[in-house]
PDB file of N, CA and C in Angstrom:
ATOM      1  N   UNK A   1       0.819  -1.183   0.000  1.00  0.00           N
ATOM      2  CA  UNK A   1       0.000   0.000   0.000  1.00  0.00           C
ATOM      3  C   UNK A   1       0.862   1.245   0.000  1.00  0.00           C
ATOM      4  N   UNK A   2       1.858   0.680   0.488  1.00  0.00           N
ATOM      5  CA  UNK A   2       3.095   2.331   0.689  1.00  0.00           C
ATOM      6  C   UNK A   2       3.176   2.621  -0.688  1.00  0.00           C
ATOM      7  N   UNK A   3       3.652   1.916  -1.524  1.00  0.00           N
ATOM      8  CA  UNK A   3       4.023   1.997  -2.664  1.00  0.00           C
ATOM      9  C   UNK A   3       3.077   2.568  -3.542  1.00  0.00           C
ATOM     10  N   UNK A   4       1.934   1.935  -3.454  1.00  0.00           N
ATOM     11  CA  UNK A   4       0.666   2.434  -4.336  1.00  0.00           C
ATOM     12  C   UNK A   4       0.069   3.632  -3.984  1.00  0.00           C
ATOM     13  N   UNK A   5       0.361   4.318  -2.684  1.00  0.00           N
ATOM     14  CA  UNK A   5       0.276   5.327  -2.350  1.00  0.00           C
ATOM     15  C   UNK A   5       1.563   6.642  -2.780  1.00  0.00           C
ATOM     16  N   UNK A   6       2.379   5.905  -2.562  1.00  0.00           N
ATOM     17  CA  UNK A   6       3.791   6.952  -3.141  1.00  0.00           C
ATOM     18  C   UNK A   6       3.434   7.269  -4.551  1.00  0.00           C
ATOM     19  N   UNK A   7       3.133   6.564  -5.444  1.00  0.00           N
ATOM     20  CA  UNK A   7       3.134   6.420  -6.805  1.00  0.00           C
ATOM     21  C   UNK A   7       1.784   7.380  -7.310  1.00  0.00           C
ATOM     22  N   UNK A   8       0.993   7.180  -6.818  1.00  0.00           N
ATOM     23  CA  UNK A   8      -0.789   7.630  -6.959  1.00  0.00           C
ATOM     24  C   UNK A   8      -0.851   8.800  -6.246  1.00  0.00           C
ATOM     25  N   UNK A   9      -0.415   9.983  -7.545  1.00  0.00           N
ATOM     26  CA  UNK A   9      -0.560  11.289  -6.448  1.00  0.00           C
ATOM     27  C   UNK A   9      -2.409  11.702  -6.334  1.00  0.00           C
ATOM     28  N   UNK A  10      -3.054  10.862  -6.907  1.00  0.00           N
ATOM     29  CA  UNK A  10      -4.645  11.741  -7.493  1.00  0.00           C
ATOM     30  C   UNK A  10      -5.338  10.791  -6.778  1.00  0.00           C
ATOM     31  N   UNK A  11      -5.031  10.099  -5.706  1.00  0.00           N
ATOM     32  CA  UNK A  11      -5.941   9.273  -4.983  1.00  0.00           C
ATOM     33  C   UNK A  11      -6.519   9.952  -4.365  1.00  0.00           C
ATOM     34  N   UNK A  12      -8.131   9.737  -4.327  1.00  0.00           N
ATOM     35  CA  UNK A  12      -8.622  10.550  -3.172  1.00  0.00           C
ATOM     36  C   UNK A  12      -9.626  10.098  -1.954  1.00  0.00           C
ATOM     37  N   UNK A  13      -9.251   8.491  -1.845  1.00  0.00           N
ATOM     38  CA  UNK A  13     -10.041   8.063  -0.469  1.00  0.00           C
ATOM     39  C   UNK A  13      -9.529   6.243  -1.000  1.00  0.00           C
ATOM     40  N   UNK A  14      -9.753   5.584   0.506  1.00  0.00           N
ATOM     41  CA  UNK A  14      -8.919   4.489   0.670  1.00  0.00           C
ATOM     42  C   UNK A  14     -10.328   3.597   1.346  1.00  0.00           C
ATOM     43  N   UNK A  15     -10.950   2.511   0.598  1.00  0.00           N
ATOM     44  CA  UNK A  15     -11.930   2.038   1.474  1.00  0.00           C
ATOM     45  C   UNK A  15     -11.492   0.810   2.039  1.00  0.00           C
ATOM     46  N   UNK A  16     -11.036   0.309   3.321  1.00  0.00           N
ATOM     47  CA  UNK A  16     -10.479  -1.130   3.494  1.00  0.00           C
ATOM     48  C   UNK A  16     -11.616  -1.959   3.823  1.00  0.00           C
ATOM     49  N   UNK A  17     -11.306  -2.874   3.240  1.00  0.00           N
ATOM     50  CA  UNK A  17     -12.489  -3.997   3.674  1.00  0.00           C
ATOM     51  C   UNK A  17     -11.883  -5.288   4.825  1.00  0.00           C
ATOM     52  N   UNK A  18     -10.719  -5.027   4.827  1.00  0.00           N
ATOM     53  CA  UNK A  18      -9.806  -6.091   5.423  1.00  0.00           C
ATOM     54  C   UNK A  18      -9.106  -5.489   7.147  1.00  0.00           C
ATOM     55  N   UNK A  19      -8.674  -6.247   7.387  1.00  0.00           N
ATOM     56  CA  UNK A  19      -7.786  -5.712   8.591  1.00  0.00           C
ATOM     57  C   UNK A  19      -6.754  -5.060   8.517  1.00  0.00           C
ATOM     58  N   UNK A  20      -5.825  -4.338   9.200  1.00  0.00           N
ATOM     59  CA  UNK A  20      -4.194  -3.985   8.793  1.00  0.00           C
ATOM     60  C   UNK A  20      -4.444  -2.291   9.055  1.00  0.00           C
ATOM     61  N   UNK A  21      -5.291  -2.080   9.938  1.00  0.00           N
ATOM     62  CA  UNK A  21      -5.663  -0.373   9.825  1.00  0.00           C
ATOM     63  C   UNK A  21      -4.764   0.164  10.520  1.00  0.00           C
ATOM     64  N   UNK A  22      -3.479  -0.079  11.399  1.00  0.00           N
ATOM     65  CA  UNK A  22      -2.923   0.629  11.915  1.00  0.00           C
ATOM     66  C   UNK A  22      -1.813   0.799  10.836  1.00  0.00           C
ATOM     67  N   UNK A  23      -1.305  -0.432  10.177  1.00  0.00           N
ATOM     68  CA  UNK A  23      -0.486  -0.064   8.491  1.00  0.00           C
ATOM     69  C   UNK A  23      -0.714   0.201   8.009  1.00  0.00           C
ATOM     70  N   UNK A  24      -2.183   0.934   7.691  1.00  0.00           N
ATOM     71  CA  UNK A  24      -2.612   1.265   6.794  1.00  0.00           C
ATOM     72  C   UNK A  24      -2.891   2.975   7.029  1.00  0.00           C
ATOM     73  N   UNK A  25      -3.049   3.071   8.280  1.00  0.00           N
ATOM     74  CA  UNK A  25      -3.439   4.812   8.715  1.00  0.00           C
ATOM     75  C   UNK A  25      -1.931   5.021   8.837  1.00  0.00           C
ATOM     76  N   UNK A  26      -0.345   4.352   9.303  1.00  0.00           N
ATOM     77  CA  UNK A  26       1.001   4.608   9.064  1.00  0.00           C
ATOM     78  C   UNK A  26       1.264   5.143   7.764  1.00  0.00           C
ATOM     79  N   UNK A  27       0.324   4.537   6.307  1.00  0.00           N
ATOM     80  CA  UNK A  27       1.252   4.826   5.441  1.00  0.00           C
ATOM     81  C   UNK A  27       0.648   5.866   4.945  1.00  0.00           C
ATOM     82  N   UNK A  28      -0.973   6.415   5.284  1.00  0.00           N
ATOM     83  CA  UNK A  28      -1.666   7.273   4.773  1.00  0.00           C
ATOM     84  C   UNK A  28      -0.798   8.788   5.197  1.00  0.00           C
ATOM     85  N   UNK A  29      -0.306   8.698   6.840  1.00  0.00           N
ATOM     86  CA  UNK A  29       0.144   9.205   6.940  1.00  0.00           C
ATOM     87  C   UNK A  29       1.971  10.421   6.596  1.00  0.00           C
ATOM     88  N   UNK A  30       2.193   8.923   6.065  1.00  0.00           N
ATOM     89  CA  UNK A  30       3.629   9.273   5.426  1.00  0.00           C
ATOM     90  C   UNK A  30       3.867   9.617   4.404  1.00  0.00           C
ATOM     91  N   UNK A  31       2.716   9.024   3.653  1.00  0.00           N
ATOM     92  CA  UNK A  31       2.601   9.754   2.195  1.00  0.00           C
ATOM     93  C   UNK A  31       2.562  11.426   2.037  1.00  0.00           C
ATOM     94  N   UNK A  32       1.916  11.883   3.201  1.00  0.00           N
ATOM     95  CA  UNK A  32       1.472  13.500   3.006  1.00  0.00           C
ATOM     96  C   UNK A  32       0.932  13.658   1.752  1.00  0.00           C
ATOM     97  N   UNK A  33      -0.536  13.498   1.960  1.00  0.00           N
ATOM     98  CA  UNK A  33      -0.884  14.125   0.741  1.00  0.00           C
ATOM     99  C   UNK A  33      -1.348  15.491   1.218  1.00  0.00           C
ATOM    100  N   UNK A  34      -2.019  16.188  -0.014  1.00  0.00           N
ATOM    101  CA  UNK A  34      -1.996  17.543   0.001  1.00  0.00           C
ATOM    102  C   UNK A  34      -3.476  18.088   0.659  1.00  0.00           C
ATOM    103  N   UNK A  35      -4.422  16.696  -0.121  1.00  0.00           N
ATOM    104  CA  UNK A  35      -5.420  17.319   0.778  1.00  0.00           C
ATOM    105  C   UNK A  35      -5.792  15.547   1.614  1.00  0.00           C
ATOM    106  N   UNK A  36      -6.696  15.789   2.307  1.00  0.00           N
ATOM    107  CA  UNK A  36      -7.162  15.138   3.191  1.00  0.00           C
ATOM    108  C   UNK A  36      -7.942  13.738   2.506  1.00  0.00           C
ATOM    109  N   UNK A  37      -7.316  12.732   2.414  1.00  0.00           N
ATOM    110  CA  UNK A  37      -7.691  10.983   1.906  1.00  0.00           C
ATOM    111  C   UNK A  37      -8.925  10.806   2.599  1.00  0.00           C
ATOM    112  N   UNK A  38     -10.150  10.503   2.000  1.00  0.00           N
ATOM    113  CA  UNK A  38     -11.295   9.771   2.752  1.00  0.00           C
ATOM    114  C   UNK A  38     -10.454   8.740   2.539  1.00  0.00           C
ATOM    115  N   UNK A  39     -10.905   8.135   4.149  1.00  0.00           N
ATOM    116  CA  UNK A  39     -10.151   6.408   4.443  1.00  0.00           C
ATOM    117  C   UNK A  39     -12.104   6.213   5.146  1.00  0.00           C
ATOM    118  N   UNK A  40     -12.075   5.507   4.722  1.00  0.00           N
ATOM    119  CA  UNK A  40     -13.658   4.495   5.382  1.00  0.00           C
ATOM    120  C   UNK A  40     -13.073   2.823   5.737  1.00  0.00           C
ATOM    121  N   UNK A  41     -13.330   2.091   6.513  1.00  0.00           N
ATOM    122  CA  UNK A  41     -13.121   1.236   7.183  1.00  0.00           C
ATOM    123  C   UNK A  41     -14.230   0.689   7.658  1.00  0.00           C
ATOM    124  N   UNK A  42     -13.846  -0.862   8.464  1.00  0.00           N
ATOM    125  CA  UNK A  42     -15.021  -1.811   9.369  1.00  0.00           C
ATOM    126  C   UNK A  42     -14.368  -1.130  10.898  1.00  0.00           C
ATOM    127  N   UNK A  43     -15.676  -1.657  11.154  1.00  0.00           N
ATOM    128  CA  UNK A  43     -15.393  -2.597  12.966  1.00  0.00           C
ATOM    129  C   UNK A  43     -14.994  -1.326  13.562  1.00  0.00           C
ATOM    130  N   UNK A  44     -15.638  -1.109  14.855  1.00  0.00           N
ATOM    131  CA  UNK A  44     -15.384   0.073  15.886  1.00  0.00           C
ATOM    132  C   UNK A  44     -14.291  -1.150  16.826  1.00  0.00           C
ATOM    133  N   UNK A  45     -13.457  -1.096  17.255  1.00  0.00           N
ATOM    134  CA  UNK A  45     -12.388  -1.850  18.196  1.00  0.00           C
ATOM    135  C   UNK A  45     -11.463  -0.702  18.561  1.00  0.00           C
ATOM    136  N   UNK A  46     -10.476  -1.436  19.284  1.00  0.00           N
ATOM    137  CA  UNK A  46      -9.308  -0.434  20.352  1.00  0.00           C
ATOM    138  C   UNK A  46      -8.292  -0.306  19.187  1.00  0.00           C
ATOM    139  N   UNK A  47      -8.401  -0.513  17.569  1.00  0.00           N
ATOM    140  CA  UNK A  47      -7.550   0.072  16.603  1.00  0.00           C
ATOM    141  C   UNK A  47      -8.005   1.381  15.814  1.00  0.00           C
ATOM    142  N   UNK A  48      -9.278   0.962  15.873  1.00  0.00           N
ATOM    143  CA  UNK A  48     -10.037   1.924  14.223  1.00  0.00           C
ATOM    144  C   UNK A  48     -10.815   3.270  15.323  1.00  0.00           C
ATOM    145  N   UNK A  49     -10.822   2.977  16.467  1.00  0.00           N
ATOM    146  CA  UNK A  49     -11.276   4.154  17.620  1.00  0.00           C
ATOM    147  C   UNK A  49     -10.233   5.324  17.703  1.00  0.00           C
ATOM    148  N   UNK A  50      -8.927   4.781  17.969  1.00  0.00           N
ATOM    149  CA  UNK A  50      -8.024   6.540  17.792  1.00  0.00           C
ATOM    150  C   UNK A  50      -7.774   7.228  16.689  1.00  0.00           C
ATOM    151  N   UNK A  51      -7.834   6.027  15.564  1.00  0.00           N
ATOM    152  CA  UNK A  51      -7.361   6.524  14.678  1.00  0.00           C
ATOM    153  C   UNK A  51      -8.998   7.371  13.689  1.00  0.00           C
ATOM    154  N   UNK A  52      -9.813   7.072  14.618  1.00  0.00           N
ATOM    155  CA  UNK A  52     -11.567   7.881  14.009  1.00  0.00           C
ATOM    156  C   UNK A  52     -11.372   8.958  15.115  1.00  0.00           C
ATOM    157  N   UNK A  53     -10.786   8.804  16.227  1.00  0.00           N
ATOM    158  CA  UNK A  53     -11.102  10.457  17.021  1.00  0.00           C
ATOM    159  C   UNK A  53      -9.900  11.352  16.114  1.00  0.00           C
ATOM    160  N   UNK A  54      -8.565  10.485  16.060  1.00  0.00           N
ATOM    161  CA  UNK A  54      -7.677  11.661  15.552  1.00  0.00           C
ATOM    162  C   UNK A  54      -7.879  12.008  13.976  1.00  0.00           C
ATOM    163  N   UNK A  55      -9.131  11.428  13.414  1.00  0.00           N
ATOM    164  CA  UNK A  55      -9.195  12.145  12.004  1.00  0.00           C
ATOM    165  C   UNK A  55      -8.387  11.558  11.063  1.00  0.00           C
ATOM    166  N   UNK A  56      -7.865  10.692  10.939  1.00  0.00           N
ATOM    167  CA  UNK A  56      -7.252   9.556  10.030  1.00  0.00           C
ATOM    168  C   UNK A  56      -8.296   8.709   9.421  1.00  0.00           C
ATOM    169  N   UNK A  57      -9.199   7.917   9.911  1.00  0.00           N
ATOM    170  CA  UNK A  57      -9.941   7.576   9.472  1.00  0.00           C
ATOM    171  C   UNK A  57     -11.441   8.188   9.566  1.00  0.00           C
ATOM    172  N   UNK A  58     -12.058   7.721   8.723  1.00  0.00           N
ATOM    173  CA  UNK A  58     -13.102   9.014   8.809  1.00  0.00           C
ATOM    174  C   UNK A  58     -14.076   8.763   8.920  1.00  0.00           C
ATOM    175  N   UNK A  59     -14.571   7.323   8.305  1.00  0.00           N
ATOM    176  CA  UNK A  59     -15.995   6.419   8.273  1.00  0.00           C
ATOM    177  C   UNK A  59     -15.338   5.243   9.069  1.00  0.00           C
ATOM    178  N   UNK A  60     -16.602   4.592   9.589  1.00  0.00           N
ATOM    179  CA  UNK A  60     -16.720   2.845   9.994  1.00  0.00           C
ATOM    180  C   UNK A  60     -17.832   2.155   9.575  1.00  0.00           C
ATOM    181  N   UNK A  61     -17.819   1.581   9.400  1.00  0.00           N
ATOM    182  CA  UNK A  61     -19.057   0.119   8.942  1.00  0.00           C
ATOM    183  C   UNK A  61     -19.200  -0.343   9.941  1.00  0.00           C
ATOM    184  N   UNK A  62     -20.211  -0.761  10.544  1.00  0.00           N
ATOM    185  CA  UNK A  62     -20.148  -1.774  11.679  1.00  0.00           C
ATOM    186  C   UNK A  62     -21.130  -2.101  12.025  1.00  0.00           C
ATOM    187  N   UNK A  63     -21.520  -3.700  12.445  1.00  0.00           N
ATOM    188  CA  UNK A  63     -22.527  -4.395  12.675  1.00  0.00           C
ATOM    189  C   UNK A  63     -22.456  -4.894  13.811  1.00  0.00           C
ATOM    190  N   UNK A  64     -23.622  -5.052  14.709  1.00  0.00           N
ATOM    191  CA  UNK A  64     -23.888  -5.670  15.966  1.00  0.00           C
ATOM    192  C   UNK A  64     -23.380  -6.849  16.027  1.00  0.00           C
ATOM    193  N   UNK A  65     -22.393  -7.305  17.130  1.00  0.00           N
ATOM    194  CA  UNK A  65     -22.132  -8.513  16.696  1.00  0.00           C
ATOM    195  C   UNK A  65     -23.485  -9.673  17.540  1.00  0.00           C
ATOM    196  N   UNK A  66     -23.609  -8.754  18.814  1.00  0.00           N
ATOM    197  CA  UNK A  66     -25.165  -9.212  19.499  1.00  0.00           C
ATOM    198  C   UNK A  66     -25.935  -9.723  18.607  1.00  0.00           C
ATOM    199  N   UNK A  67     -26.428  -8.938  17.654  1.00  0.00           N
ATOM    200  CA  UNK A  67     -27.558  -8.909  16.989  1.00  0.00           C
ATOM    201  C   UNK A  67     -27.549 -10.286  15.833  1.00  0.00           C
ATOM    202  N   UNK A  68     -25.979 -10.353  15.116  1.00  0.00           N
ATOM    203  CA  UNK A  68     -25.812 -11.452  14.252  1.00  0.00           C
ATOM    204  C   UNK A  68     -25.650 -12.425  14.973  1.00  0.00           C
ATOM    205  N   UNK A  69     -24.873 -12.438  16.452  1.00  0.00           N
ATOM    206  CA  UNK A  69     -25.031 -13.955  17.465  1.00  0.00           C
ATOM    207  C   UNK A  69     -26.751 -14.387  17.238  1.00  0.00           C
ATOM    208  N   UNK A  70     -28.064 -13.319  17.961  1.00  0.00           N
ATOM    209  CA  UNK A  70     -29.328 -13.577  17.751  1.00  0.00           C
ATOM    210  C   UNK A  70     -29.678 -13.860  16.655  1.00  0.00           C
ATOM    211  N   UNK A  71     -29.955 -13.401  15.613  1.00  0.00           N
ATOM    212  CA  UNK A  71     -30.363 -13.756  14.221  1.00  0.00           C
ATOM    213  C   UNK A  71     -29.777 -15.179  13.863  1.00  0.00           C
ATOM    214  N   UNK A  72     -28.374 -15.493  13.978  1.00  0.00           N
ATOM    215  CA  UNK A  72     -28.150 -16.714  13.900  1.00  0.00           C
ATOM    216  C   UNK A  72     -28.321 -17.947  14.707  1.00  0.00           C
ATOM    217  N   UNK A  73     -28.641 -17.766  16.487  1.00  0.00           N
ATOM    218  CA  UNK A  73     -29.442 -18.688  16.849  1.00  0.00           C
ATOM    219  C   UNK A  73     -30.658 -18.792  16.800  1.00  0.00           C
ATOM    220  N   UNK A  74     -31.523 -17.682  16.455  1.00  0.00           N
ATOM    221  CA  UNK A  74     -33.185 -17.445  15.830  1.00  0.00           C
ATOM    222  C   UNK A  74     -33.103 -18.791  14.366  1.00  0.00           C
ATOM    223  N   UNK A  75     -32.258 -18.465  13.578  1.00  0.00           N
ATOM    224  CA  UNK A  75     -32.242 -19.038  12.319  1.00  0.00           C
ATOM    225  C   UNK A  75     -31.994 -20.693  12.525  1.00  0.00           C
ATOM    226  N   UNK A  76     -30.695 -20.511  13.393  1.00  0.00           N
ATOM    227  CA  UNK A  76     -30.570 -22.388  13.127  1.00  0.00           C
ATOM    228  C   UNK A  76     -31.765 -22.718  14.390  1.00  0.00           C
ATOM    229  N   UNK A  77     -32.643 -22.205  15.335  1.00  0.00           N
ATOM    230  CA  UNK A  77     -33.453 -22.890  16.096  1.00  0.00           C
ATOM    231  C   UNK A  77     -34.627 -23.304  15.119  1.00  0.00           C
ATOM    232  N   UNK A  78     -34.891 -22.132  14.202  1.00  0.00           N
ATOM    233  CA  UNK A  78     -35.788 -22.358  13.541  1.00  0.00           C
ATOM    234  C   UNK A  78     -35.700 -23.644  12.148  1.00  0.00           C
ATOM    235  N   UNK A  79     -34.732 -23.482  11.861  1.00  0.00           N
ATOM    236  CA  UNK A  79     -34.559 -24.753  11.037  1.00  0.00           C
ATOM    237  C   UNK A  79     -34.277 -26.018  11.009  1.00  0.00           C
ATOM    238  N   UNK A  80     -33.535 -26.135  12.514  1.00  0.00           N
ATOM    239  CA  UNK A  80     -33.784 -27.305  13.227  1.00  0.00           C
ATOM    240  C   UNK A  80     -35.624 -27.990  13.297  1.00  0.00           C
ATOM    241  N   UNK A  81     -35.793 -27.014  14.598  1.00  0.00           N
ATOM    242  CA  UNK A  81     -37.496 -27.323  14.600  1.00  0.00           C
ATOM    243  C   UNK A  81     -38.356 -27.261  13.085  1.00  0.00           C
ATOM    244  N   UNK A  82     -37.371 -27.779  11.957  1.00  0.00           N
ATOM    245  CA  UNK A  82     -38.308 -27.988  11.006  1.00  0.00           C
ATOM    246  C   UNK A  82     -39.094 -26.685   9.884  1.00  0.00           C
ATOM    247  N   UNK A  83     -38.463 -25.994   9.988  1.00  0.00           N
ATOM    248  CA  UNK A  83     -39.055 -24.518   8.671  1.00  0.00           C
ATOM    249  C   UNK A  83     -38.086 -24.070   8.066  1.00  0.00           C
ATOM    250  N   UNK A  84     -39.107 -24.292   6.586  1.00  0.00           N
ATOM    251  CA  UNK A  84     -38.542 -24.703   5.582  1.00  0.00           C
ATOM    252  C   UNK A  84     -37.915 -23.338   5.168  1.00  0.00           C
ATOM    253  N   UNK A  85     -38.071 -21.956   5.527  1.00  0.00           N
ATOM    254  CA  UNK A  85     -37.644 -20.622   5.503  1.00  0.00           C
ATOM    255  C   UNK A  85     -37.702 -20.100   6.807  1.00  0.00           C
ATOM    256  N   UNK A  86     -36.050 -18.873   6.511  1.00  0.00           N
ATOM    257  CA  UNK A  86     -36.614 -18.139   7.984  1.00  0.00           C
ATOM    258  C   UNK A  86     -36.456 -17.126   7.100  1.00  0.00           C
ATOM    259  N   UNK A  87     -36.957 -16.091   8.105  1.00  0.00           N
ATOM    260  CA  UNK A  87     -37.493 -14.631   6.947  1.00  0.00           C
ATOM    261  C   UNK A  87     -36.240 -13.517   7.294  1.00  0.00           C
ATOM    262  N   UNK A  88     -36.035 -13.628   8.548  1.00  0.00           N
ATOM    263  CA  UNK A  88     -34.765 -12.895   8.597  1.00  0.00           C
ATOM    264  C   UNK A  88     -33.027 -12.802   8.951  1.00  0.00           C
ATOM    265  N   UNK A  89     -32.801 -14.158   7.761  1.00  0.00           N
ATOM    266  CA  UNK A  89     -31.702 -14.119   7.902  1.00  0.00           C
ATOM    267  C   UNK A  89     -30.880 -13.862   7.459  1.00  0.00           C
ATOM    268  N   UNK A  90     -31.472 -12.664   6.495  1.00  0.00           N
ATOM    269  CA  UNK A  90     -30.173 -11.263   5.984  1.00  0.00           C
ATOM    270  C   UNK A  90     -31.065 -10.184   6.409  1.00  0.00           C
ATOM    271  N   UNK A  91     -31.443  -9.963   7.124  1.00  0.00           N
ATOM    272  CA  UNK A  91     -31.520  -8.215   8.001  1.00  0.00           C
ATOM    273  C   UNK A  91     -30.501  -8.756   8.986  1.00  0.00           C
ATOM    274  N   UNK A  92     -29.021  -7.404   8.930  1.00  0.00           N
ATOM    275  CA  UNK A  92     -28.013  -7.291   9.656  1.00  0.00           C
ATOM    276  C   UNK A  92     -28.026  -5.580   9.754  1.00  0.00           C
ATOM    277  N   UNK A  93     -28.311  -5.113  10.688  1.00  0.00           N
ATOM    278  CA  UNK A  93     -28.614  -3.450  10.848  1.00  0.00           C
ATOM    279  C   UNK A  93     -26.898  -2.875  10.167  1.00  0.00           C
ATOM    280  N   UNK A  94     -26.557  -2.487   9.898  1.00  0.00           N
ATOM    281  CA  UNK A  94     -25.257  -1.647   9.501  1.00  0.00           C
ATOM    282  C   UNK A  94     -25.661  -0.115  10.035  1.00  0.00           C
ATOM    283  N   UNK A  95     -24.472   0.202  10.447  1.00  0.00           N
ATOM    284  CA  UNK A  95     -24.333   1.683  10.678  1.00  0.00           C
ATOM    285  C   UNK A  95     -23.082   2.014  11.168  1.00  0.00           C
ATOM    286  N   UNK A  96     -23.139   3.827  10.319  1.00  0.00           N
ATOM    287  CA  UNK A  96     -22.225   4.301   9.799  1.00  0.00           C
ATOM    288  C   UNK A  96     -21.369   4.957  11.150  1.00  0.00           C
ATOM    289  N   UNK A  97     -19.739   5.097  11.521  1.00  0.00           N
ATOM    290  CA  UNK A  97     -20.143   5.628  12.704  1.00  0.00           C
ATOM    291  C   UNK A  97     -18.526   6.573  12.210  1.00  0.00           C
ATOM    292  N   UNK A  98     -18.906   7.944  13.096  1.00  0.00           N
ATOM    293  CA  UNK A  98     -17.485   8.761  12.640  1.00  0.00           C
ATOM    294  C   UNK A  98     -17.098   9.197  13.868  1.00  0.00           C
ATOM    295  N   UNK A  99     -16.405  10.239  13.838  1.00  0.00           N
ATOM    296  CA  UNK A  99     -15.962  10.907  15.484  1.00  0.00           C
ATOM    297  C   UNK A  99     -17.269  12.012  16.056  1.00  0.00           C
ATOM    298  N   UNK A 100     -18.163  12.154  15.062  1.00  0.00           N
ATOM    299  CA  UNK A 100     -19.365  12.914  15.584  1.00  0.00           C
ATOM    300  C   UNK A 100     -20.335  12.004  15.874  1.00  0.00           C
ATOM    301  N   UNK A 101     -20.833  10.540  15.788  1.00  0.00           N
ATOM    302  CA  UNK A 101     -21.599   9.917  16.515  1.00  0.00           C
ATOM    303  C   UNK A 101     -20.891   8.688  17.031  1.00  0.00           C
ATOM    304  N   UNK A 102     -19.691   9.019  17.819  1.00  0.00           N
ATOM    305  CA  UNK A 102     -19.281   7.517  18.374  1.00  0.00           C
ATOM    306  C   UNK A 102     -20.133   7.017  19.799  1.00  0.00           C
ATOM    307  N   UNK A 103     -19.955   6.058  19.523  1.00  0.00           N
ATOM    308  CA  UNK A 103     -20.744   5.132  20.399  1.00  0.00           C
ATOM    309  C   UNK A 103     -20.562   5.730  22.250  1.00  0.00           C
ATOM    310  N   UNK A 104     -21.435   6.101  22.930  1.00  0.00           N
ATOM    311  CA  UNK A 104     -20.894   5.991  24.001  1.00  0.00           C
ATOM    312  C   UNK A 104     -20.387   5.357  24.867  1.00  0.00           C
ATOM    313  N   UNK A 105     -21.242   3.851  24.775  1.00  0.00           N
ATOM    314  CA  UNK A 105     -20.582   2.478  25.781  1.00  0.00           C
ATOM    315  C   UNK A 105     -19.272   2.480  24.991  1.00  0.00           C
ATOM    316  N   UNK A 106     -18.813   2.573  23.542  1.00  0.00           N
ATOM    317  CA  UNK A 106     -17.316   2.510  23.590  1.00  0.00           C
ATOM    318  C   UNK A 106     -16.338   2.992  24.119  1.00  0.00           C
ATOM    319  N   UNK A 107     -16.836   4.335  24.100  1.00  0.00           N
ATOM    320  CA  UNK A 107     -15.593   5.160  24.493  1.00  0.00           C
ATOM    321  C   UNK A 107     -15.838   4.709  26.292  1.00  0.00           C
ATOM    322  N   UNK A 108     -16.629   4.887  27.046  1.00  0.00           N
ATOM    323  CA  UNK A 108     -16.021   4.416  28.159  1.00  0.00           C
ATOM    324  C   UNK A 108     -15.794   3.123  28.118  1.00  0.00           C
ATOM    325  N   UNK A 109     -15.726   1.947  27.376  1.00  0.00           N
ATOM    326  CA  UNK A 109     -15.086   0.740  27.205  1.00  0.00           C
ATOM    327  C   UNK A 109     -13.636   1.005  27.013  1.00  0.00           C
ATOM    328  N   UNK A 110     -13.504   1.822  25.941  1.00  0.00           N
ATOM    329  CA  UNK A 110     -11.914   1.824  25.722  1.00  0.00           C
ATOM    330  C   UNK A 110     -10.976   2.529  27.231  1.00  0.00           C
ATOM    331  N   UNK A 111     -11.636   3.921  27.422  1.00  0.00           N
ATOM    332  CA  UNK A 111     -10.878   4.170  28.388  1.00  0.00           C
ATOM    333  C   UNK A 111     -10.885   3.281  29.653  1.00  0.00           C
ATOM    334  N   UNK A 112     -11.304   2.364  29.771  1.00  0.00           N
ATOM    335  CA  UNK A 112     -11.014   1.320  30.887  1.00  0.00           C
ATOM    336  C   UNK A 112     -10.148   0.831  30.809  1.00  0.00           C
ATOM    337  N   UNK A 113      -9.860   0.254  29.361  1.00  0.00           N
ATOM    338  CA  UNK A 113      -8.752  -0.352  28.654  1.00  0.00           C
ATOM    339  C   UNK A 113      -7.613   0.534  28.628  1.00  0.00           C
ATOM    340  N   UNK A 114      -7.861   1.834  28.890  1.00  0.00           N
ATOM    341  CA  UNK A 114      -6.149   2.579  28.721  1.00  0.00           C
ATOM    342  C   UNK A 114      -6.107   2.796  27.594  1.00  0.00           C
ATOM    343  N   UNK A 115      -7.247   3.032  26.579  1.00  0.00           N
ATOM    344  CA  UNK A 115      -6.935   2.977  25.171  1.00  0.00           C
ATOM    345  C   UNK A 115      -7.059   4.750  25.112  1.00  0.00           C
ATOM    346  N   UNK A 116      -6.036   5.423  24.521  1.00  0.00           N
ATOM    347  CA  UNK A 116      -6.293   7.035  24.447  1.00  0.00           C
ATOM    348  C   UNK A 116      -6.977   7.199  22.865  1.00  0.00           C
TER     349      UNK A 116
END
């Protein structure tokens, strides 16, 4: 990514779908570009949280993991006990989260953790 970033002066946003966000907000950073990279990303955790307050990354994706544990024991109870469809086993809520609506149970989760 360093490379493809050194090379690509007209990039103008980075969407990861994968893991590696702290190598990946390192190289956004070293590159210096001129104006400001939309970076969008998954998963609110103790990586993609400093780097969304300090403005490196800018979007998150993120899904309940509660909610897909439920939906998926709703689904296999129901197909066990015999039905032949379940109706909701692709509604997965998604939502978008930045440094203007972060989660509140996170942030006092992280700072428990010592996470700045």
């Amino acid at each position: 990514m360093e490379r493809c970033l050194a090379c690509e002066a007209d990039i103008a946003g980075i969407y990861n779908v994968a893991s590696g966000n702290q190598g990946l907000a390192r190289a956004v950073q070293e590159c210096g570009f001129s104006q400001h990279l939309l970076y969008i990303t998954h998963e609110l955790n103790e990586v993609t949280e400093p780097l969304l307050r300090s403005g490196i990354i800018d979007l998150l994706i993120t899904q309940s993991l509660e909610t897909l544990v439920r939906l998926s024991q709703r689904c296999l109870i129901e197909l066990s006990l015999g039905a032949e469809t379940v109706h909701d086993t692709n509604y997965l809520p998604v939502h978008i989260v930045s440094e203007f609506n972060l989660p509140a149970q996170f942030v006092q989760h992280t700072e428990s953790l010592g996470v700045n």
